[in-house]
PDB file of N, CA and C in Angstrom:
ATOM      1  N   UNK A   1     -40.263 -11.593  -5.825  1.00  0.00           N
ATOM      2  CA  UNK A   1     -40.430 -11.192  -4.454  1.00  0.00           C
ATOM      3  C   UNK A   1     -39.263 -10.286  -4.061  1.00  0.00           C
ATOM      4  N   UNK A   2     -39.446  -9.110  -3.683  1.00  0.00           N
ATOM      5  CA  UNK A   2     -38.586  -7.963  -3.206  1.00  0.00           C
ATOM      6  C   UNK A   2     -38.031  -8.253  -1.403  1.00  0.00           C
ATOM      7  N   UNK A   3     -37.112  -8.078  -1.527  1.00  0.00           N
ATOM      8  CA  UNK A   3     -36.190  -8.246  -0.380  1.00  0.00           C
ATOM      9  C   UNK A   3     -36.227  -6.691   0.555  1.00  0.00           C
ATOM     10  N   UNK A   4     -36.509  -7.572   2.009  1.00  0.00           N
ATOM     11  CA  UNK A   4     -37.094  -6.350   3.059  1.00  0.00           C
ATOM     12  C   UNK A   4     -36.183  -5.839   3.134  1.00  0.00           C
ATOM     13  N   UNK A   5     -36.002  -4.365   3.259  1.00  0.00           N
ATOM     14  CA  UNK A   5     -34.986  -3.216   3.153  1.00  0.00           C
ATOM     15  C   UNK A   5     -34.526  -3.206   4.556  1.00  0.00           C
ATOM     16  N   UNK A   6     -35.568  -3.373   5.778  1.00  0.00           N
ATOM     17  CA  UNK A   6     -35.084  -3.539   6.942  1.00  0.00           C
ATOM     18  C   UNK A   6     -34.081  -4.993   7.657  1.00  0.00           C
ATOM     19  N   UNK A   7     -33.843  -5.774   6.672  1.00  0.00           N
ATOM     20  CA  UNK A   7     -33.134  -7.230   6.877  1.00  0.00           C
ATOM     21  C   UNK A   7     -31.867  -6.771   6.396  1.00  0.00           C
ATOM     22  N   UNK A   8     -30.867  -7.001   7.235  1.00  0.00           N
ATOM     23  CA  UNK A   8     -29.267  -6.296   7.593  1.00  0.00           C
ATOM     24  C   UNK A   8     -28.497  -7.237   6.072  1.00  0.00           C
ATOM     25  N   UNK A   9     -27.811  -6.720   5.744  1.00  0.00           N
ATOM     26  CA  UNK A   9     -26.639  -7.723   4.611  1.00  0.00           C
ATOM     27  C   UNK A   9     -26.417  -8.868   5.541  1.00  0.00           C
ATOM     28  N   UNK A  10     -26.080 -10.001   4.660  1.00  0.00           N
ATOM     29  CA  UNK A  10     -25.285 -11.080   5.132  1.00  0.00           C
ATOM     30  C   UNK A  10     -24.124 -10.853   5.284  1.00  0.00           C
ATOM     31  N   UNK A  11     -23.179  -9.855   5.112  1.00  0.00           N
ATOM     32  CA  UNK A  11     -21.605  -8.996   5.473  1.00  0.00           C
ATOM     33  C   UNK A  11     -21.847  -8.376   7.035  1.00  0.00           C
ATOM     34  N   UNK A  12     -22.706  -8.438   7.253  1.00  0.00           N
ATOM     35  CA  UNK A  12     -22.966  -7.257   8.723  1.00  0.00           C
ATOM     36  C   UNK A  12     -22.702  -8.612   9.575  1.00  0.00           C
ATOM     37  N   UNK A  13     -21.807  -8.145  10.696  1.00  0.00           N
ATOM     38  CA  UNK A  13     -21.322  -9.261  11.595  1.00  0.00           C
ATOM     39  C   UNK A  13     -21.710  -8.932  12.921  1.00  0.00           C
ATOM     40  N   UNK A  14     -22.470  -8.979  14.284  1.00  0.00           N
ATOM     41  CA  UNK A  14     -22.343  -8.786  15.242  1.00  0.00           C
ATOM     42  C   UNK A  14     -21.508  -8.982  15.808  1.00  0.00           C
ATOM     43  N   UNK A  15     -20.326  -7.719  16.890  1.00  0.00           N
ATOM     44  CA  UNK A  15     -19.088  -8.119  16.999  1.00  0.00           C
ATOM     45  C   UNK A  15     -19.089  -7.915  18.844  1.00  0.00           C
ATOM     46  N   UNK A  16     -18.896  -8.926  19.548  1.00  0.00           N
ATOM     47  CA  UNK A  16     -18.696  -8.981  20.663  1.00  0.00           C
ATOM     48  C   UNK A  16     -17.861  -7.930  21.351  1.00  0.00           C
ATOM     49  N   UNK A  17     -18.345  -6.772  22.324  1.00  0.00           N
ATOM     50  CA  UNK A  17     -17.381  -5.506  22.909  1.00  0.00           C
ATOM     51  C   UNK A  17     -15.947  -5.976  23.396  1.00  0.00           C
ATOM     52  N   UNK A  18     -16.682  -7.120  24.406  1.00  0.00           N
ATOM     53  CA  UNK A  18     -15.460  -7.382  25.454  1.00  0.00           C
ATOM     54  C   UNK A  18     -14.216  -8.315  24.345  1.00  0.00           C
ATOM     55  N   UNK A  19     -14.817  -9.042  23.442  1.00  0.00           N
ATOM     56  CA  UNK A  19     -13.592  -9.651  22.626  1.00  0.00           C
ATOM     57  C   UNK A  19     -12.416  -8.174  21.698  1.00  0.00           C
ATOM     58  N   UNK A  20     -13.405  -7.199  21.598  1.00  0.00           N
ATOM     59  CA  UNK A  20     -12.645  -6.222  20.971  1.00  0.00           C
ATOM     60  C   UNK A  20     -11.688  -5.480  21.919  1.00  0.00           C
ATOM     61  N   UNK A  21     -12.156  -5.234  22.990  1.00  0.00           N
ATOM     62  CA  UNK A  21     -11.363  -4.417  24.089  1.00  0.00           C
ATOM     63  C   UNK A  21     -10.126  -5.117  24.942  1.00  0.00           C
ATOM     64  N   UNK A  22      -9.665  -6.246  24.516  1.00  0.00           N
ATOM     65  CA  UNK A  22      -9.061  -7.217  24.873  1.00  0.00           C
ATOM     66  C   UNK A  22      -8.260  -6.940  26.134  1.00  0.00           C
ATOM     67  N   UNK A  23      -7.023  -6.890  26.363  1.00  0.00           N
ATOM     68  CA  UNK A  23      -6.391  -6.991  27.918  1.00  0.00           C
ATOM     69  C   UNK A  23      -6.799  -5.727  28.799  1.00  0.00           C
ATOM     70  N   UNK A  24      -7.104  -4.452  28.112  1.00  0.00           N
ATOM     71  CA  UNK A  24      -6.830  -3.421  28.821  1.00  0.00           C
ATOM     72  C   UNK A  24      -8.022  -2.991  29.120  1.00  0.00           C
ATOM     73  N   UNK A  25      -8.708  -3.399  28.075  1.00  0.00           N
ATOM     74  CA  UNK A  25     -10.352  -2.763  28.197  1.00  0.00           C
ATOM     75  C   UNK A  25     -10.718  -1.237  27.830  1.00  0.00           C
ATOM     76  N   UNK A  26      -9.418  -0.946  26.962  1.00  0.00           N
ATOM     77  CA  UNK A  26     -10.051   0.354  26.114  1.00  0.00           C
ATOM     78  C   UNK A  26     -10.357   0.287  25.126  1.00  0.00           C
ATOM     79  N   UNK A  27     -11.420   0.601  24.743  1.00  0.00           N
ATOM     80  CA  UNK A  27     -12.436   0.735  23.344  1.00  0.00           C
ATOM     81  C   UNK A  27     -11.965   1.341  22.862  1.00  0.00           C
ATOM     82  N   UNK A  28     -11.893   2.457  23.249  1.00  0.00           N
ATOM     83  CA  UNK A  28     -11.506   3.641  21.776  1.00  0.00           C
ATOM     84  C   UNK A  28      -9.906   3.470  21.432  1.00  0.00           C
ATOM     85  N   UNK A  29      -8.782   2.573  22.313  1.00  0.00           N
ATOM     86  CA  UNK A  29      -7.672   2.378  21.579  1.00  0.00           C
ATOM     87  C   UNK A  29      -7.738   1.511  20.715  1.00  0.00           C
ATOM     88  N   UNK A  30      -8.641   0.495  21.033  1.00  0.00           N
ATOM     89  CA  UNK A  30      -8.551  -0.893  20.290  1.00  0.00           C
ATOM     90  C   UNK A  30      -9.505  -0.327  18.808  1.00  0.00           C
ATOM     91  N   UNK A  31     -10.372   0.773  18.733  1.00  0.00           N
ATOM     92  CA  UNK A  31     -10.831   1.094  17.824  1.00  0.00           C
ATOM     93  C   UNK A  31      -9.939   1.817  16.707  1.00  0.00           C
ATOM     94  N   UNK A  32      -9.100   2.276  17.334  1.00  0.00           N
ATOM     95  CA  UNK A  32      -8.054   3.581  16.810  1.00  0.00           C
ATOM     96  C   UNK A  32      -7.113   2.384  16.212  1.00  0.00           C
ATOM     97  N   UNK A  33      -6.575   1.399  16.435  1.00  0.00           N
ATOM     98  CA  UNK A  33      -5.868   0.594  16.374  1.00  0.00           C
ATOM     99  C   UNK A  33      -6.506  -0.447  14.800  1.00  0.00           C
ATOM    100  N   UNK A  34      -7.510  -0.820  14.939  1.00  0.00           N
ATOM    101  CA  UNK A  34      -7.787  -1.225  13.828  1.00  0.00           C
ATOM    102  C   UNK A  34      -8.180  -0.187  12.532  1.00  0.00           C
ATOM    103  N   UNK A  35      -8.481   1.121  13.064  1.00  0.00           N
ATOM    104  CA  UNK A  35      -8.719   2.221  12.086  1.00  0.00           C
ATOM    105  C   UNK A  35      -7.489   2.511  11.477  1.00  0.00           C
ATOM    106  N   UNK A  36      -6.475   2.191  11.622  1.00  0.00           N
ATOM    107  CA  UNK A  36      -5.663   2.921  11.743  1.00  0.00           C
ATOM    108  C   UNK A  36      -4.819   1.298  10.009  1.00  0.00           C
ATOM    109  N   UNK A  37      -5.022   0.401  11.157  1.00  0.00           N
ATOM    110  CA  UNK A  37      -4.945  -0.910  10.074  1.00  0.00           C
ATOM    111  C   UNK A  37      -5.375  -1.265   8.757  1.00  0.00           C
ATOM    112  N   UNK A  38      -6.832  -0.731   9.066  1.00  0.00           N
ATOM    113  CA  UNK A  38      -8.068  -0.483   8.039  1.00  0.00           C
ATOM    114  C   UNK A  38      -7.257   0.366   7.005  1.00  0.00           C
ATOM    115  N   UNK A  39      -7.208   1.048   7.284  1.00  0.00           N
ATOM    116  CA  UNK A  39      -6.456   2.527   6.184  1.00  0.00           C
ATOM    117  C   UNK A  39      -5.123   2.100   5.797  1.00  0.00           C
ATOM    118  N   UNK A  40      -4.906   1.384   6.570  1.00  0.00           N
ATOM    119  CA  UNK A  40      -3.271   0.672   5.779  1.00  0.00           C
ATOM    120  C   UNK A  40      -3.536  -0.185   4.802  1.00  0.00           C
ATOM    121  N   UNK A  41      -4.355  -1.271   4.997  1.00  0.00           N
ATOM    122  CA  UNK A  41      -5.218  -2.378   3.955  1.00  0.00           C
ATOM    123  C   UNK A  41      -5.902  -1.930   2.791  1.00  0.00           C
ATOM    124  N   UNK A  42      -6.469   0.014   2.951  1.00  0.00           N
ATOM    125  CA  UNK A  42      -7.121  -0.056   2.244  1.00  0.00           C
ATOM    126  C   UNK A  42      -5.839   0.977   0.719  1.00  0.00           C
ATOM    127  N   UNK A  43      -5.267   1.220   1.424  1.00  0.00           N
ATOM    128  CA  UNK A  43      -4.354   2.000   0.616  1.00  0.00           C
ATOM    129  C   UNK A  43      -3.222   0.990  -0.303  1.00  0.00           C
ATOM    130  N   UNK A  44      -3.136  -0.213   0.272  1.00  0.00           N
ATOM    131  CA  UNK A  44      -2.459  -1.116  -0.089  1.00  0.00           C
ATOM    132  C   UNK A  44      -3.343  -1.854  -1.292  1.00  0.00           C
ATOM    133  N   UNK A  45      -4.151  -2.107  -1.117  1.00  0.00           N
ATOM    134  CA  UNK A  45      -5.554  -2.409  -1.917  1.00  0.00           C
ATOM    135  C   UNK A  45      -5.664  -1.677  -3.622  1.00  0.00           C
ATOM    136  N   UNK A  46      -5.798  -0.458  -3.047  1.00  0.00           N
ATOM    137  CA  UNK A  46      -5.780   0.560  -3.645  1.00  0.00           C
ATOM    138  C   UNK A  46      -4.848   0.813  -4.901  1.00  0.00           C
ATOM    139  N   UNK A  47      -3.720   0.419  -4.251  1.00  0.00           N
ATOM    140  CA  UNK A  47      -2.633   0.638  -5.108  1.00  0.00           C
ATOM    141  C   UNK A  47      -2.147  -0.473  -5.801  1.00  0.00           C
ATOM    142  N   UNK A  48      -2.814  -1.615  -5.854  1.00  0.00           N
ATOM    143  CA  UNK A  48      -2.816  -2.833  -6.352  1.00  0.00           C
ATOM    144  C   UNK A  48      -3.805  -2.802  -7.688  1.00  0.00           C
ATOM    145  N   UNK A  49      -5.031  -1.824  -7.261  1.00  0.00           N
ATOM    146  CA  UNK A  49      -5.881  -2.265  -8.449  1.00  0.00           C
ATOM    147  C   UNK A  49      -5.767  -1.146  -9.072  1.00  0.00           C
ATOM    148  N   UNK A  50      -5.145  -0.162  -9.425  1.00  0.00           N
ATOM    149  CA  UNK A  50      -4.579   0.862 -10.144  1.00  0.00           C
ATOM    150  C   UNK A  50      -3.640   0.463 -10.542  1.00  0.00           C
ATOM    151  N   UNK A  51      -2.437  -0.451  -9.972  1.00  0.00           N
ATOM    152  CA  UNK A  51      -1.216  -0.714 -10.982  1.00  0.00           C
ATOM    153  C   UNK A  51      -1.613  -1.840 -11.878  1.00  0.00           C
ATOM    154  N   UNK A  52      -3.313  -3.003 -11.506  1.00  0.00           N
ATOM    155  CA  UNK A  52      -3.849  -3.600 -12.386  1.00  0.00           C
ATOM    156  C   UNK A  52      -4.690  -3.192 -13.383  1.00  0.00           C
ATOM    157  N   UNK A  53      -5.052  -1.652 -13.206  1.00  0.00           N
ATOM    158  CA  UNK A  53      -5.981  -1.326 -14.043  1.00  0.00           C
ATOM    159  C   UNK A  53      -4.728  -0.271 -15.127  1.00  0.00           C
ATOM    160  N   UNK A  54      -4.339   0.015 -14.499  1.00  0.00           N
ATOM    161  CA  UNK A  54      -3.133   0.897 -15.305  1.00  0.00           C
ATOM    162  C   UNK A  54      -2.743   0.416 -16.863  1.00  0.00           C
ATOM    163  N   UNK A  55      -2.413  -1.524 -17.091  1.00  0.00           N
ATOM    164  CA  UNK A  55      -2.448  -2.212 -18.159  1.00  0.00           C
ATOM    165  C   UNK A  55      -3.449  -1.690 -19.074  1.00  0.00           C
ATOM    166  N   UNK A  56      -4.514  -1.570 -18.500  1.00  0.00           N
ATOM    167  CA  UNK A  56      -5.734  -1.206 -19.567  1.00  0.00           C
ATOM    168  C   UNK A  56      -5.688   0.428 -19.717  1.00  0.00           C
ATOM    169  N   UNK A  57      -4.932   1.317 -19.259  1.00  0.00           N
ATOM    170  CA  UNK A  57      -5.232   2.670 -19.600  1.00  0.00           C
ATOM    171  C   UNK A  57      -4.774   2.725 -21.065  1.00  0.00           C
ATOM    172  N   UNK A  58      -5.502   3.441 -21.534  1.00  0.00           N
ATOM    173  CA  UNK A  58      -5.475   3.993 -23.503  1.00  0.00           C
ATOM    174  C   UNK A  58      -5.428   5.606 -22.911  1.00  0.00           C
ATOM    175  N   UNK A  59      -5.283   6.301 -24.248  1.00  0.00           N
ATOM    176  CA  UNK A  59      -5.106   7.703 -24.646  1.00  0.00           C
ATOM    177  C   UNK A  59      -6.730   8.278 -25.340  1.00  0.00           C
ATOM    178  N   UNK A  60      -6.486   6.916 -26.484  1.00  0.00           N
ATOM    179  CA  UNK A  60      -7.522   7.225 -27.096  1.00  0.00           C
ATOM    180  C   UNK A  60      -8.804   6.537 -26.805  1.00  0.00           C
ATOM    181  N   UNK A  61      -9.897   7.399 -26.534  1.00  0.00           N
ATOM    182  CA  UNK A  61     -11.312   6.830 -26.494  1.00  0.00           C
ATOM    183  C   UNK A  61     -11.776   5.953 -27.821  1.00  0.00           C
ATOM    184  N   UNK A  62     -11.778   4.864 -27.575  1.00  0.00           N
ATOM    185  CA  UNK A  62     -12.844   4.189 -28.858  1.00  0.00           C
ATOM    186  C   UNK A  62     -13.956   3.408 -28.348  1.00  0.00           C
ATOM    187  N   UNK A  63     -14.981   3.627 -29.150  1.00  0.00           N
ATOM    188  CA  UNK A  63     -16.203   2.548 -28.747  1.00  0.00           C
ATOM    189  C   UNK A  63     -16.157   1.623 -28.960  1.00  0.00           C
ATOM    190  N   UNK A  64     -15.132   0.849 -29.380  1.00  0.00           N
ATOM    191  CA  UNK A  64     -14.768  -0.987 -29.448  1.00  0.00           C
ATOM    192  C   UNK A  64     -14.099  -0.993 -28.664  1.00  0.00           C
ATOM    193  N   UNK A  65     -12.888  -0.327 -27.609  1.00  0.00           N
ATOM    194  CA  UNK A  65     -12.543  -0.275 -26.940  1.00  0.00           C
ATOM    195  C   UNK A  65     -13.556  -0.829 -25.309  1.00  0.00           C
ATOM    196  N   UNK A  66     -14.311  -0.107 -25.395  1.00  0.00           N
ATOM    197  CA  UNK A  66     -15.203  -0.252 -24.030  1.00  0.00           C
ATOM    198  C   UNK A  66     -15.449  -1.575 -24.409  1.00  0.00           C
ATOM    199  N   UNK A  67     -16.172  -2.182 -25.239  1.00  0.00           N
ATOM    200  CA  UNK A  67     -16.455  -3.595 -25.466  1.00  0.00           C
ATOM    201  C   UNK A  67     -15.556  -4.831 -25.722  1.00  0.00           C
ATOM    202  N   UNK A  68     -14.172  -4.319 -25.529  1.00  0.00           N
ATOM    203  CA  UNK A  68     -12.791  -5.233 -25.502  1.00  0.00           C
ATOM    204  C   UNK A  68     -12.650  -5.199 -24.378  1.00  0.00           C
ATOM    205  N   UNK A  69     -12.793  -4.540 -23.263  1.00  0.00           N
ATOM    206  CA  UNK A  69     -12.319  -4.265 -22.026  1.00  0.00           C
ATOM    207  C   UNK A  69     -13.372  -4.945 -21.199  1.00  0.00           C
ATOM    208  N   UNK A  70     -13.029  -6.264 -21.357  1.00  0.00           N
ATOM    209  CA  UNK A  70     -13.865  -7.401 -20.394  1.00  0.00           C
ATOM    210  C   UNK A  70     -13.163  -7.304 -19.059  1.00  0.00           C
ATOM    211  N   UNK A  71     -11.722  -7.825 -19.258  1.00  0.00           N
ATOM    212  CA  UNK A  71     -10.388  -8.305 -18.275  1.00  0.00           C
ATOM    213  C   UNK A  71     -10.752  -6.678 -17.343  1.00  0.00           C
ATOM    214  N   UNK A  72     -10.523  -6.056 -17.955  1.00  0.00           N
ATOM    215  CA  UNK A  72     -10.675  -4.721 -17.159  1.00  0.00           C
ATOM    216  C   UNK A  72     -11.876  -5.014 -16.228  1.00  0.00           C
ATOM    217  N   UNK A  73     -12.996  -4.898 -16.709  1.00  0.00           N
ATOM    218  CA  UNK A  73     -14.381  -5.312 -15.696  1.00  0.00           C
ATOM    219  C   UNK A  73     -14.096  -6.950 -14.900  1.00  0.00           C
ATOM    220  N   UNK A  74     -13.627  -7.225 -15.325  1.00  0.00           N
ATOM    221  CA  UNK A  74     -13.570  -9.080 -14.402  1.00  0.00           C
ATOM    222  C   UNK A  74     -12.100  -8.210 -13.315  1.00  0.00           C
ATOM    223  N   UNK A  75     -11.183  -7.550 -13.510  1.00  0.00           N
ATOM    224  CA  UNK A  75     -10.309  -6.677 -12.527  1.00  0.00           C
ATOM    225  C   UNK A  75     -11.303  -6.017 -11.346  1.00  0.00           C
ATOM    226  N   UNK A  76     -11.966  -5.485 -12.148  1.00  0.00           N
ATOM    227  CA  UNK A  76     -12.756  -4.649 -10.905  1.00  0.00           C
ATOM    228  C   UNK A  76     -13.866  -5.285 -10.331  1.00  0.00           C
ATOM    229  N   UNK A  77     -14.382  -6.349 -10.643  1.00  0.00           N
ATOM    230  CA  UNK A  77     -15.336  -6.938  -9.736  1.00  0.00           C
ATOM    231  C   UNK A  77     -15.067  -7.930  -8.912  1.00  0.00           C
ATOM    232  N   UNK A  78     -13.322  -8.476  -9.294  1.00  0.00           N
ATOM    233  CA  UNK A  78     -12.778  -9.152  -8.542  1.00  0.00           C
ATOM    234  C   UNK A  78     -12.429  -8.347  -6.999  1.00  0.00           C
ATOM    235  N   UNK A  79     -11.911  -7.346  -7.063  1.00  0.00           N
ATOM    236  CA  UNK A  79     -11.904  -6.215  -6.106  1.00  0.00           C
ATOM    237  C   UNK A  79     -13.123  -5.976  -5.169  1.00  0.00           C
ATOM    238  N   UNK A  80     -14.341  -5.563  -6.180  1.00  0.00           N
ATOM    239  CA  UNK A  80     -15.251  -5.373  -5.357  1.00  0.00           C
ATOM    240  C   UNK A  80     -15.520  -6.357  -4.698  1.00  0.00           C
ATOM    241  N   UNK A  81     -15.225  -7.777  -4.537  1.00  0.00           N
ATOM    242  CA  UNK A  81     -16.021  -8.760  -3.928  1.00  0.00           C
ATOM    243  C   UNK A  81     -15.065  -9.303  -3.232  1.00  0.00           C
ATOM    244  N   UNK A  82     -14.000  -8.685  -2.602  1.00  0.00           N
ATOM    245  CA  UNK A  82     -12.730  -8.962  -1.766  1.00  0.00           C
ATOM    246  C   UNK A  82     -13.446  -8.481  -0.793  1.00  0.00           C
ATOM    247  N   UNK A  83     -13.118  -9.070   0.559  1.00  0.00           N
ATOM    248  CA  UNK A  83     -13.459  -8.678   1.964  1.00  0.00           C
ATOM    249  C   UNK A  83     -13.139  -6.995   2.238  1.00  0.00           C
ATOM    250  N   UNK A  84     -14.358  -6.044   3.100  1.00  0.00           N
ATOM    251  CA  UNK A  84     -13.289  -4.552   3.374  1.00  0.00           C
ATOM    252  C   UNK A  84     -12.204  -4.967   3.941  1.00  0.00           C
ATOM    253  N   UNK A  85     -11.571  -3.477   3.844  1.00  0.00           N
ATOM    254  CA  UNK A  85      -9.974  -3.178   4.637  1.00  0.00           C
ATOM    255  C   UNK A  85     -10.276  -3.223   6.483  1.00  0.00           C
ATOM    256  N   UNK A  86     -11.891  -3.138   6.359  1.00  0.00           N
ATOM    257  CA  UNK A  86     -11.950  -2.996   7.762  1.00  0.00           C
ATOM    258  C   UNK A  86     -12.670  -4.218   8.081  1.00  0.00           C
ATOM    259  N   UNK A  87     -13.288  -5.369   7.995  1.00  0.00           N
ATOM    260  CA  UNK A  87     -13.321  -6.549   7.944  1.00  0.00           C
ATOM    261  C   UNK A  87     -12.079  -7.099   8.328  1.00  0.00           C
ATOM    262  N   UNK A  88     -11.052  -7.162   7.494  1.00  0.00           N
ATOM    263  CA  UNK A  88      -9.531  -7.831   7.672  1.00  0.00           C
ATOM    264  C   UNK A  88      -9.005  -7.558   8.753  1.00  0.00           C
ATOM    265  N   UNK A  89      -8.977  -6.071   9.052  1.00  0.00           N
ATOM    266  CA  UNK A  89      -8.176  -5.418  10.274  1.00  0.00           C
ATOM    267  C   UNK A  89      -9.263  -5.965  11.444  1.00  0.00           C
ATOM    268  N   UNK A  90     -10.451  -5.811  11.761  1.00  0.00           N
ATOM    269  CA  UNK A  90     -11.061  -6.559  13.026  1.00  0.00           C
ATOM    270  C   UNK A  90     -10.603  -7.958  13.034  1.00  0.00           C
ATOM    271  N   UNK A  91     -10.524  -8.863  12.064  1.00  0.00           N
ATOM    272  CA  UNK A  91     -10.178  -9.955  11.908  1.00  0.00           C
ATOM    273  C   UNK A  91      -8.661 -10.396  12.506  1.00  0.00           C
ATOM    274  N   UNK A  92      -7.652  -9.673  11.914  1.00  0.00           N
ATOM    275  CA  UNK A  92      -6.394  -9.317  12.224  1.00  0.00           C
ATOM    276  C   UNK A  92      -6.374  -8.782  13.765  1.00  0.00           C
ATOM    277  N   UNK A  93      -6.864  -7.919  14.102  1.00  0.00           N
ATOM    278  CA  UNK A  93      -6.997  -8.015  15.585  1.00  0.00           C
ATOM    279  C   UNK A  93      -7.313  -8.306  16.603  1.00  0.00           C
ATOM    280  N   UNK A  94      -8.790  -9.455  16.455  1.00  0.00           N
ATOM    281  CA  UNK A  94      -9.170 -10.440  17.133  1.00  0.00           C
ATOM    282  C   UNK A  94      -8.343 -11.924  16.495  1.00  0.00           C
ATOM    283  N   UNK A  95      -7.533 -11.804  15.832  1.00  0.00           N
ATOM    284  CA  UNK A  95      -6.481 -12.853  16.034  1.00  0.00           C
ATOM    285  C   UNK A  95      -5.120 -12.337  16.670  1.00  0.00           C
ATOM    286  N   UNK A  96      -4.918 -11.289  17.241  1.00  0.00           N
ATOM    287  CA  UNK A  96      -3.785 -10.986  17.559  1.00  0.00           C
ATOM    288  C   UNK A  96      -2.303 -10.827  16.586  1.00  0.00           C
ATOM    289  N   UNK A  97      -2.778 -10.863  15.545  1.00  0.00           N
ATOM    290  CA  UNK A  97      -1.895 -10.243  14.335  1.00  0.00           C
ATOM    291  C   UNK A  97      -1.199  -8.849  14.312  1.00  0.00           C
ATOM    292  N   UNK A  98      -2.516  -8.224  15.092  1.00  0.00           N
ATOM    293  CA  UNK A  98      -1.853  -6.742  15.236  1.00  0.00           C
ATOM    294  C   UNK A  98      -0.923  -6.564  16.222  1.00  0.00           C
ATOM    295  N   UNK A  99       0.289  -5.901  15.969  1.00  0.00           N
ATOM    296  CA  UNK A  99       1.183  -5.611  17.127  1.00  0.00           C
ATOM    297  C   UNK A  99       1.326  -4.008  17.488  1.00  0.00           C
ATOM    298  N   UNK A 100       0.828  -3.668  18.169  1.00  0.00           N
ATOM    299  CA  UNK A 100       0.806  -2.050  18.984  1.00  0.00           C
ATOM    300  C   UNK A 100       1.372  -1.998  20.268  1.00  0.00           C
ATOM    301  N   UNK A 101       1.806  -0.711  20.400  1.00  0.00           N
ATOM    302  CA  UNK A 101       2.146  -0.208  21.538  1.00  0.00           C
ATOM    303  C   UNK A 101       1.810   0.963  22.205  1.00  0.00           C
ATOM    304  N   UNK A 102       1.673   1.583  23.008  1.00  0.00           N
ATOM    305  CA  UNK A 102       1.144   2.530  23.817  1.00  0.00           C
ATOM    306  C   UNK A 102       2.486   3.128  24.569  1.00  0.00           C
ATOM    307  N   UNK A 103       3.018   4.182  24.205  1.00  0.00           N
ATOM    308  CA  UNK A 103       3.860   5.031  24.505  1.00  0.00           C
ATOM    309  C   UNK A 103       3.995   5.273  25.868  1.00  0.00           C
ATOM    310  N   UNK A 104       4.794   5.526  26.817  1.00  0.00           N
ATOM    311  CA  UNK A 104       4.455   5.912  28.614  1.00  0.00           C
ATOM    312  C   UNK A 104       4.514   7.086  28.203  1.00  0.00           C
ATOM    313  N   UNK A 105       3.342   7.931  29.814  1.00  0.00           N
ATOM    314  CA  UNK A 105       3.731   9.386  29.236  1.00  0.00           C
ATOM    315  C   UNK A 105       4.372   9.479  30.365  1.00  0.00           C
ATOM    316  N   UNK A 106       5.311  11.020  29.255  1.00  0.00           N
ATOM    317  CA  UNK A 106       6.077  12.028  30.021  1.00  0.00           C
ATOM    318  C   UNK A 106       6.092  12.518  31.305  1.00  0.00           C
ATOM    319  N   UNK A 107       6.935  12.139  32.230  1.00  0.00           N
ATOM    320  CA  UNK A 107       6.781  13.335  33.413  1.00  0.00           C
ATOM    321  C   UNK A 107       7.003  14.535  33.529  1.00  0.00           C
ATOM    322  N   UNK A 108       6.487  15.434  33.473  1.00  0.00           N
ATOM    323  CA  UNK A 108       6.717  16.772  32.972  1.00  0.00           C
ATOM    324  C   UNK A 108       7.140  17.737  34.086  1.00  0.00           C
ATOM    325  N   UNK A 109       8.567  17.979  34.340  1.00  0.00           N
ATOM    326  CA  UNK A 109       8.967  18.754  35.651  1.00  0.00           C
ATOM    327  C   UNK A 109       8.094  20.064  35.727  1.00  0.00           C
ATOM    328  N   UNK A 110       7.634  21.276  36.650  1.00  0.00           N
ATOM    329  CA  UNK A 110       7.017  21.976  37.010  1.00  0.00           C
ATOM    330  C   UNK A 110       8.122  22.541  37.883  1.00  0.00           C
ATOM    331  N   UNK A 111       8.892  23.967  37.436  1.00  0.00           N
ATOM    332  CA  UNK A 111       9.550  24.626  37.853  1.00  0.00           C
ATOM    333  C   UNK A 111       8.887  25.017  39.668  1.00  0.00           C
ATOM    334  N   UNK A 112       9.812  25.402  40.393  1.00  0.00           N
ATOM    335  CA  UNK A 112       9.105  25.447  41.695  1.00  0.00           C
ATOM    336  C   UNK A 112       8.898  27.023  41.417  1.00  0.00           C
ATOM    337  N   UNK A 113       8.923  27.761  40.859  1.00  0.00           N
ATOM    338  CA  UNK A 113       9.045  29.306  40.918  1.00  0.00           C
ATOM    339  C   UNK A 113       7.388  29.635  40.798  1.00  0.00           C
ATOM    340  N   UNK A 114       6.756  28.366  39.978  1.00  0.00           N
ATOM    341  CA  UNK A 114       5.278  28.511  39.567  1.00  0.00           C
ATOM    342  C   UNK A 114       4.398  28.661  40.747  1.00  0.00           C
ATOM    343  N   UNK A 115       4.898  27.735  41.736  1.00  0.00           N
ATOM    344  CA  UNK A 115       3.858  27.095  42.609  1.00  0.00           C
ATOM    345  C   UNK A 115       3.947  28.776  43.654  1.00  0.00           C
TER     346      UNK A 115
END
């Protein structure tokens, strides 16, 4: 029996607005804010399973090679089946893990010669 293409992953989370927009009630900071997290998690990630896959880099191609290189495949599917970078960071920020700040802006003098 084939699985309906229109039935969402079990990973797809419905995520409440107002829990995301938390004290201030801006969306697009609180979005920018975990995007921003996301890309930190995922680069960190990143550079974890390259300095684990790195052990297994060879020079030379051999075809017993590919078939020794189990640990290598059990490396990378361990990875693939880690939560996203952007999973963690919503997570991380509806726990308040994330710490941001919002800069004041500038008052910007306006010579009187203009007016």
């Amino acid at each position: 029996m084939k699985a309906n293409p229109n039935t969402p992953s079990s990973s797809i989370v419905t995520r409440n607005l107002a829990d995301i927009t938390g004290d201030d009630g801006n969306v697009y900071e609180a979005i920018a804010v975990i995007s921003k997290r996301a890309n930190q998690l995922s680069l960190k990630l990143k550079e974890e399973l390259n300095e684990r896959l790195s052990e297994f880099a060879s020079t030379v191609d051999n075809l017993e090679e590919v078939f020794e290189n189990r640990e290598q495949i059990e490396v990378s599917k361990h990875y693939e089946r880690m939560p996203k970078p952007t999973s963690l960071a919503i997570e991380e920020f509806l726990q308040g893990k994330i710490f941001y700040s919002t800069p004041e802006p500038e008052v910007v003098p306006i010579p009187r010669e203009l007016f």
